[in-house]
Protein backbone atom coordinates (compact mmCIF):
# COMPACT_ATOMS: atom_id res chain seq x y z
CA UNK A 1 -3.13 1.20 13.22
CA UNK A 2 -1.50 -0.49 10.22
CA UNK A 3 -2.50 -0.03 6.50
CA UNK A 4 -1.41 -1.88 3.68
CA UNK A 5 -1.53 -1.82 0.16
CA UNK A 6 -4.14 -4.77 -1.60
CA UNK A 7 -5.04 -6.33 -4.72
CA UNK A 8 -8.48 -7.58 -4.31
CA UNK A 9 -8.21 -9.88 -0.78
CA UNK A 10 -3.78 -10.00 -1.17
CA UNK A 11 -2.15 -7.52 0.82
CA UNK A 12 1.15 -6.83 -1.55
CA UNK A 13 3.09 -4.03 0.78
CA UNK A 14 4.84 -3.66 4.48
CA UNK A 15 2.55 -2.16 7.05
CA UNK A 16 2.62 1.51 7.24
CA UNK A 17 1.86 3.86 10.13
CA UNK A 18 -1.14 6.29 8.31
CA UNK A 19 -2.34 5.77 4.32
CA UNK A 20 -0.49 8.71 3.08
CA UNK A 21 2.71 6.53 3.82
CA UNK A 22 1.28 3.30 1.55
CA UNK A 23 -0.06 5.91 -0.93
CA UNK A 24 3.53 7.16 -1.15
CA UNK A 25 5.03 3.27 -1.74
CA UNK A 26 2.57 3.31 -4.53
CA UNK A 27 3.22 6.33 -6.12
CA UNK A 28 6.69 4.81 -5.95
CA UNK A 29 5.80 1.70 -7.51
CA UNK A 30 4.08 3.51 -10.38
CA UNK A 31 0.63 2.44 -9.05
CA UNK A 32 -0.95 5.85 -8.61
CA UNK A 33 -2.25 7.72 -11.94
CA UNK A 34 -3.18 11.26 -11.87
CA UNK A 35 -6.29 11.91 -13.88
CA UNK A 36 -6.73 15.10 -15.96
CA UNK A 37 -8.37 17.34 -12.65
CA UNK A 38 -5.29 16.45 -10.51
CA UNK A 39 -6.27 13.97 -8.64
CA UNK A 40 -4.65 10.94 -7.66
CA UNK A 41 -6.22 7.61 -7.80
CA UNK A 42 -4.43 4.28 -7.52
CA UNK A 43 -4.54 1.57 -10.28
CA UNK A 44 -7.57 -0.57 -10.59
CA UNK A 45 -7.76 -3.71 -8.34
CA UNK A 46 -5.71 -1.68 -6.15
CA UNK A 47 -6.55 -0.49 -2.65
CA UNK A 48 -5.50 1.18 0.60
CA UNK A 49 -6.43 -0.88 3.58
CA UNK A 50 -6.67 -0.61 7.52
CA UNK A 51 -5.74 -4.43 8.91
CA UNK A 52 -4.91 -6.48 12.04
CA UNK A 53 -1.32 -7.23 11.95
CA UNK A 54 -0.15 -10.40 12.97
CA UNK A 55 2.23 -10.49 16.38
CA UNK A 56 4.61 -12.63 14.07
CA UNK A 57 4.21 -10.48 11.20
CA UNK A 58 8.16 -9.21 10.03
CA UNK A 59 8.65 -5.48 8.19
CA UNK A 60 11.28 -5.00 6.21
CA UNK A 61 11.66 -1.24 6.56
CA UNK A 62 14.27 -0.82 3.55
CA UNK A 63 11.74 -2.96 0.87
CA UNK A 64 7.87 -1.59 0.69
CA UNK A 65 6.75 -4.37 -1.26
CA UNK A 66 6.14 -8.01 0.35
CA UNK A 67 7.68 -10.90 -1.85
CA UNK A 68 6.47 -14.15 -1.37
């Protein structure tokens, strides 16, 4: 089951295995913010999404991030 990182309807990362792997890219990208109780939330606009990958969909494994 793939997940992906979006901006509204625009998926903007590689698919990932499980959500804590796309929530990690984020945190990476300096997405996530971590509100005074601790927890994490991503960036506004921002969401982690299950999708149906394409079968001619390409992953870059060494780049999280898809540039168009």
């Amino acid at each position: 089951m793939p997940y992906a990182l979006f901006e509204e309807n625009e998926r903007l990362t590689r698919s990932f295995a499980t959500e804590p792997e796309v929530w990690a890219a984020a945190e990476r990208a300096g997405l996530v913010e971590t509100r005074t109780d601790g927890e994490k939330v991503l960036e506004d606009n921002f969401k982690v999404k299950f999708y149906e990958s394409g079968p001619d969909e390409v992953n870059d494994p060494g780049s999280d991030f898809i540039f168009s």
